[in-house]
N, C-alpha and C. Protein backbone atom coordinates (compact mmCIF):
# COMPACT_ATOMS: atom_id res chain seq x y z
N UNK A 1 8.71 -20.23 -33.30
CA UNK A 1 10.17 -20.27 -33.31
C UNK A 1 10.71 -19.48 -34.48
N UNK A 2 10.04 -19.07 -35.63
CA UNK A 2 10.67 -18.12 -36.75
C UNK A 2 11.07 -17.07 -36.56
N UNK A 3 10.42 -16.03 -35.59
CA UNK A 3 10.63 -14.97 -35.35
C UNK A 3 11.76 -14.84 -34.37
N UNK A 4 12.13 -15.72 -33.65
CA UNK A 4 13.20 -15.80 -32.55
C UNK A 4 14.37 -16.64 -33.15
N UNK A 5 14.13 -17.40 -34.19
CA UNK A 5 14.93 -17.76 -35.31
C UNK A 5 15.47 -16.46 -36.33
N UNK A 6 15.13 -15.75 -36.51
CA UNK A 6 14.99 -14.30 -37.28
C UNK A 6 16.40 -13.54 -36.37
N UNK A 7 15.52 -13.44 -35.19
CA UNK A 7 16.56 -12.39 -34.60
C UNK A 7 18.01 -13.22 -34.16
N UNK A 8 17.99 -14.54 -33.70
CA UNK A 8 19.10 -15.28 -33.54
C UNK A 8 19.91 -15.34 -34.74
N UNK A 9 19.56 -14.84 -35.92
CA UNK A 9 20.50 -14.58 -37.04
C UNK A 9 21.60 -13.37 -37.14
N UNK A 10 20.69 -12.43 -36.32
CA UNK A 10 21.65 -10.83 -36.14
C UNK A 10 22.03 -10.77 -34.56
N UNK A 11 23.72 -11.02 -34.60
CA UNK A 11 24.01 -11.25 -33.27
C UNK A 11 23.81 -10.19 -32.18
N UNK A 12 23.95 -9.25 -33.17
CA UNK A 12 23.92 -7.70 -32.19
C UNK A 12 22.35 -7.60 -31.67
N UNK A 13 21.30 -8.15 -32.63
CA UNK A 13 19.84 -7.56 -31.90
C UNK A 13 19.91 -8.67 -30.22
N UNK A 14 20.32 -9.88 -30.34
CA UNK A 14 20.30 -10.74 -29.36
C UNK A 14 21.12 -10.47 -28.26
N UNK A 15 22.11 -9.43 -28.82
CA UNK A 15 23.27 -8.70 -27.63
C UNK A 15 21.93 -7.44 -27.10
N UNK A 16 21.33 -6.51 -27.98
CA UNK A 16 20.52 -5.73 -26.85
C UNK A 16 19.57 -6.41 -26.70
N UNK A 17 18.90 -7.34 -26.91
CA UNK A 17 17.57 -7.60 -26.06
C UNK A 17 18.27 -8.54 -25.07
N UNK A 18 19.85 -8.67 -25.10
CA UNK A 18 20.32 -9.30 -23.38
C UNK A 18 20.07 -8.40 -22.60
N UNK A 19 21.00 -7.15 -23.29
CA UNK A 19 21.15 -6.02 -22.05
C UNK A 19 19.65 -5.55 -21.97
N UNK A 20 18.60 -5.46 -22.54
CA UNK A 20 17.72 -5.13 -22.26
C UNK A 20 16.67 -5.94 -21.65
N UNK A 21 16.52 -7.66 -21.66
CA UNK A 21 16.10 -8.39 -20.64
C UNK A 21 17.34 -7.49 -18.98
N UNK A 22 18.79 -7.96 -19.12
CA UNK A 22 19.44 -7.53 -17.46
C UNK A 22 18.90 -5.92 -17.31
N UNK A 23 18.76 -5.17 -17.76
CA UNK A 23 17.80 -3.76 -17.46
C UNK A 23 16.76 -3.89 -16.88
N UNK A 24 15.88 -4.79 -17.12
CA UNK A 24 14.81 -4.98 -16.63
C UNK A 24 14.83 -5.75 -15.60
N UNK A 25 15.94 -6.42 -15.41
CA UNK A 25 15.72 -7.58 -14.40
C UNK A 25 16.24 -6.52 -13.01
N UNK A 26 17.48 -5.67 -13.32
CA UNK A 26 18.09 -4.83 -12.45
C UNK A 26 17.23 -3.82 -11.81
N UNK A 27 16.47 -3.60 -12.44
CA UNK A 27 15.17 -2.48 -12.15
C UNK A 27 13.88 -3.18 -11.16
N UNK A 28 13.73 -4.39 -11.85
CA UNK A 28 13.38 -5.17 -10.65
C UNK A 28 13.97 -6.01 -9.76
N UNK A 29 14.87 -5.77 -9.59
CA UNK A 29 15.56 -6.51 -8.36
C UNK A 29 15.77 -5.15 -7.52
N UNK A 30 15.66 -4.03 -8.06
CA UNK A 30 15.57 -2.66 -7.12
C UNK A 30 14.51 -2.26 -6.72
N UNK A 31 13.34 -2.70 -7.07
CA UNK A 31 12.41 -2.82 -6.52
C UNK A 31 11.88 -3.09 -5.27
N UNK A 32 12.47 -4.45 -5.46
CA UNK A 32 12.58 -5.70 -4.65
C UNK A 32 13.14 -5.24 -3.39
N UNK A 33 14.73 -4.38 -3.10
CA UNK A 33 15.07 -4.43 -2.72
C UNK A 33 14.80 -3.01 -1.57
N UNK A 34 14.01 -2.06 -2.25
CA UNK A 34 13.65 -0.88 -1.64
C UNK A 34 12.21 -1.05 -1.14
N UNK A 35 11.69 -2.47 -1.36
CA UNK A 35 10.59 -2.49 -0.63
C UNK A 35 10.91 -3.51 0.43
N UNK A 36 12.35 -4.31 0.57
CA UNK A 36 11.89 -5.34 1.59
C UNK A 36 13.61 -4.58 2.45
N UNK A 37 14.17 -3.81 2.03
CA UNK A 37 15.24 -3.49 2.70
C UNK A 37 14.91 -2.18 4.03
N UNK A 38 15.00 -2.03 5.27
CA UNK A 38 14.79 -0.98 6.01
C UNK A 38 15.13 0.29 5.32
N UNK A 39 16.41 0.58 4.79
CA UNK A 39 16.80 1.56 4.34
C UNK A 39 16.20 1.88 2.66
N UNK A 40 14.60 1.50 2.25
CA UNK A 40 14.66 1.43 1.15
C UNK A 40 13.49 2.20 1.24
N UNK A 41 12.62 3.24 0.15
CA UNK A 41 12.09 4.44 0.45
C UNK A 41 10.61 3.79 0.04
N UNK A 42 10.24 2.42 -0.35
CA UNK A 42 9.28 1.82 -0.39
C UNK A 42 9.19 1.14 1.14
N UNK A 43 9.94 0.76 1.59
CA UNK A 43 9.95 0.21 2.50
C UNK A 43 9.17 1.05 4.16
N UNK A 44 10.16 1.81 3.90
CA UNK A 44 9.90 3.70 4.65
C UNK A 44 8.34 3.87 4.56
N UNK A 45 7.82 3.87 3.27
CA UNK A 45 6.97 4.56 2.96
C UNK A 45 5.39 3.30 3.57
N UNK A 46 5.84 1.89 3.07
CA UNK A 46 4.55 0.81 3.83
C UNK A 46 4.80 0.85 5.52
N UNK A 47 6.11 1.89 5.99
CA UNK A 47 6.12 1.72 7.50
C UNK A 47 4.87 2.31 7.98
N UNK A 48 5.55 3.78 7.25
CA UNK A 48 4.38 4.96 7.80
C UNK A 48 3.08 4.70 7.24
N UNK A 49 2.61 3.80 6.50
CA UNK A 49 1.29 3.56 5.77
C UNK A 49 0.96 2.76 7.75
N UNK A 50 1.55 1.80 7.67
CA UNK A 50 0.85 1.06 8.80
C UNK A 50 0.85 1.80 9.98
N UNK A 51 1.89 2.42 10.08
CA UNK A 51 1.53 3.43 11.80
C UNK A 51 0.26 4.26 11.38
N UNK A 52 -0.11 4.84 10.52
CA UNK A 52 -1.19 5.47 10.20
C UNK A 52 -2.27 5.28 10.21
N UNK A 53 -2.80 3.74 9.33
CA UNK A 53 -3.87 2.78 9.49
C UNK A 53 -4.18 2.30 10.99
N UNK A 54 -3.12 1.51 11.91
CA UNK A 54 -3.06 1.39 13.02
C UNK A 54 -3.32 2.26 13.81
N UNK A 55 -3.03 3.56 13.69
CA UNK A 55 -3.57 4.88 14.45
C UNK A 55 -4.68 4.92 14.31
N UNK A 56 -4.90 5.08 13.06
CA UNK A 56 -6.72 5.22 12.53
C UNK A 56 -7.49 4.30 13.30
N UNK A 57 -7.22 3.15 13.18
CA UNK A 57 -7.70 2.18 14.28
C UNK A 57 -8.04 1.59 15.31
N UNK A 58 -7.12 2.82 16.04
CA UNK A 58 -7.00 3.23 17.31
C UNK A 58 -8.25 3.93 17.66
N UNK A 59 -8.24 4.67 16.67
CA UNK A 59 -9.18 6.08 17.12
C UNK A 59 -10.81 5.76 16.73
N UNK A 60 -10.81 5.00 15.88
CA UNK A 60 -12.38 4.39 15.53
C UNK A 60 -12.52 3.69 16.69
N UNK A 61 -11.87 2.67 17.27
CA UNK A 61 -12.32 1.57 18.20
C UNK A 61 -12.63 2.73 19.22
N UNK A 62 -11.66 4.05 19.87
CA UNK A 62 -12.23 4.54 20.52
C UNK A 62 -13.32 5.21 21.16
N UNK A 63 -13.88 5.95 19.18
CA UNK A 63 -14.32 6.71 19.33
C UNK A 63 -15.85 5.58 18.99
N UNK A 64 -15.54 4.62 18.88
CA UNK A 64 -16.89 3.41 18.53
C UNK A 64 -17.49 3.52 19.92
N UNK A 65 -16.98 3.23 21.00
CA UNK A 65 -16.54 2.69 22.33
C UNK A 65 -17.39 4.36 23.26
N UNK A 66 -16.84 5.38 22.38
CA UNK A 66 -17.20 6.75 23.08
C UNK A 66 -19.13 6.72 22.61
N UNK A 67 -18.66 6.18 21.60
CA UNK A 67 -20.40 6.41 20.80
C UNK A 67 -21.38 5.80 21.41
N UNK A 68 -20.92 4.25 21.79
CA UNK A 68 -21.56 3.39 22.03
C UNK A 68 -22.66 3.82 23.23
N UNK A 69 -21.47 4.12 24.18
CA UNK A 69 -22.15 4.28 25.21
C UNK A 69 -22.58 5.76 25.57
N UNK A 70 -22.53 6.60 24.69
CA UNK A 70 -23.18 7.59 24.48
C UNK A 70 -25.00 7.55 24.29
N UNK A 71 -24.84 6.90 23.53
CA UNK A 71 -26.15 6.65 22.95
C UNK A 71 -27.25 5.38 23.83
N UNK A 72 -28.38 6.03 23.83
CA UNK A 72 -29.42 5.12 24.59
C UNK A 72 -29.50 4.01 24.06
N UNK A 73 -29.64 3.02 24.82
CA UNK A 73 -30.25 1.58 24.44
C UNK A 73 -31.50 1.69 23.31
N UNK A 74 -31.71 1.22 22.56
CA UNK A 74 -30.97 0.26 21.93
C UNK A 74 -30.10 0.71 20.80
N UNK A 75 -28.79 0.15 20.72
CA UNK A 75 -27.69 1.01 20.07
C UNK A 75 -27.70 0.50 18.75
N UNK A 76 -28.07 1.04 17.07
CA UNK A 76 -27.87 0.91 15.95
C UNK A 76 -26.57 0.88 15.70
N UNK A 77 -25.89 -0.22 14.71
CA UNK A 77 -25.02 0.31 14.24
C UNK A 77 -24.93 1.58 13.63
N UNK A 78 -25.90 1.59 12.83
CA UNK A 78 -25.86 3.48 11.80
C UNK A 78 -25.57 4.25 13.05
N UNK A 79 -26.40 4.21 13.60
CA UNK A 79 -26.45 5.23 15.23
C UNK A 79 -24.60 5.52 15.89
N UNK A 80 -24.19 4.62 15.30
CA UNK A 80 -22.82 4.33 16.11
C UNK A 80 -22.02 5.22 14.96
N UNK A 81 -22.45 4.37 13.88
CA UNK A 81 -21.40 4.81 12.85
C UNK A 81 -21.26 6.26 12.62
N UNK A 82 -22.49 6.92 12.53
CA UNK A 82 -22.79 8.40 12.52
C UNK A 82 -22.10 9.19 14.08
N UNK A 83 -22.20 8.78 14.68
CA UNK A 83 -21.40 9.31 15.87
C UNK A 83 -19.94 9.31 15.67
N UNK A 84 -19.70 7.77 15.24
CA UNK A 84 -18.11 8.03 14.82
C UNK A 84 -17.55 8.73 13.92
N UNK A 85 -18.43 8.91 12.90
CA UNK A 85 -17.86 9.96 11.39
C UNK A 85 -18.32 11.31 11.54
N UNK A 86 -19.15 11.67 12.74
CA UNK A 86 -19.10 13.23 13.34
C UNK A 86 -17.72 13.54 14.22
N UNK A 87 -17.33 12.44 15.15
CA UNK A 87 -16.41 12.47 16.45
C UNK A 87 -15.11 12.93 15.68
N UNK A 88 -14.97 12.12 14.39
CA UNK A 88 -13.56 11.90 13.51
C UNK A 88 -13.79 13.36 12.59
N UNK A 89 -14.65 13.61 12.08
CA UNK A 89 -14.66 14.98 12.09
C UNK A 89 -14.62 16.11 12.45
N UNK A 90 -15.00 16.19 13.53
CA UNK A 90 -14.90 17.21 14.33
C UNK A 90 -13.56 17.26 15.23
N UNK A 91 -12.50 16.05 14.75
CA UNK A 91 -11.27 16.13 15.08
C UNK A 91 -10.36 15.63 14.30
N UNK A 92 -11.37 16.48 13.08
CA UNK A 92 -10.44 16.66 11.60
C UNK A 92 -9.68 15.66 11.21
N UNK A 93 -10.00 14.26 11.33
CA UNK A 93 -9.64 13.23 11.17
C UNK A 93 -10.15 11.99 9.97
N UNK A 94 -10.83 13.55 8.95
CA UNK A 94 -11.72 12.61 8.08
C UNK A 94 -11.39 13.58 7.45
């Protein structure tokens, strides 16, 4: 408590570390608000993250699915996986 006793003596340091706690609080409440608002460029930006991932997702299950049954019995995963990280390459997708 001395040191916050200290500064509660000089009214002006306790006037900027107000405005400088509401600075900080304003900066995060804009945060806040550009990640959970539609129109906010964080927000925008975790859309297109998930159409992307979800795409990606798309295209592995497919190209799992293309591999699978490509390949003779008995099917390795490695066997699979290597088919899929050639398939996704070769359609520049890696």
């Amino acid at each position: 408590m001395g040191k916050l006793k200290k500064v509660m003596e000089f009214p002006y340091l306790n006037g900027i570390l107000m405005l400088i706690i509401l600075i900080a609080q304003l900066v995060l409440l804009d945060s806040i608000k550009s990640c959970t608002s539609p129109r906010g460029s964080c927000y925008r930006r975790a859309q297109a993250n998930q159409v992307r991932i979800v795409g990606n997702l798309n295209d592995v299950t497919v190209f799992a699915a293309f591999c699978a049954a490509r390949i003779p019995p008995p099917v390795s995963t490695e066997e699979v996986q290597k088919c899929i990280d050639s398939e996704m390459t070769a359609k520049g997708q890696r």
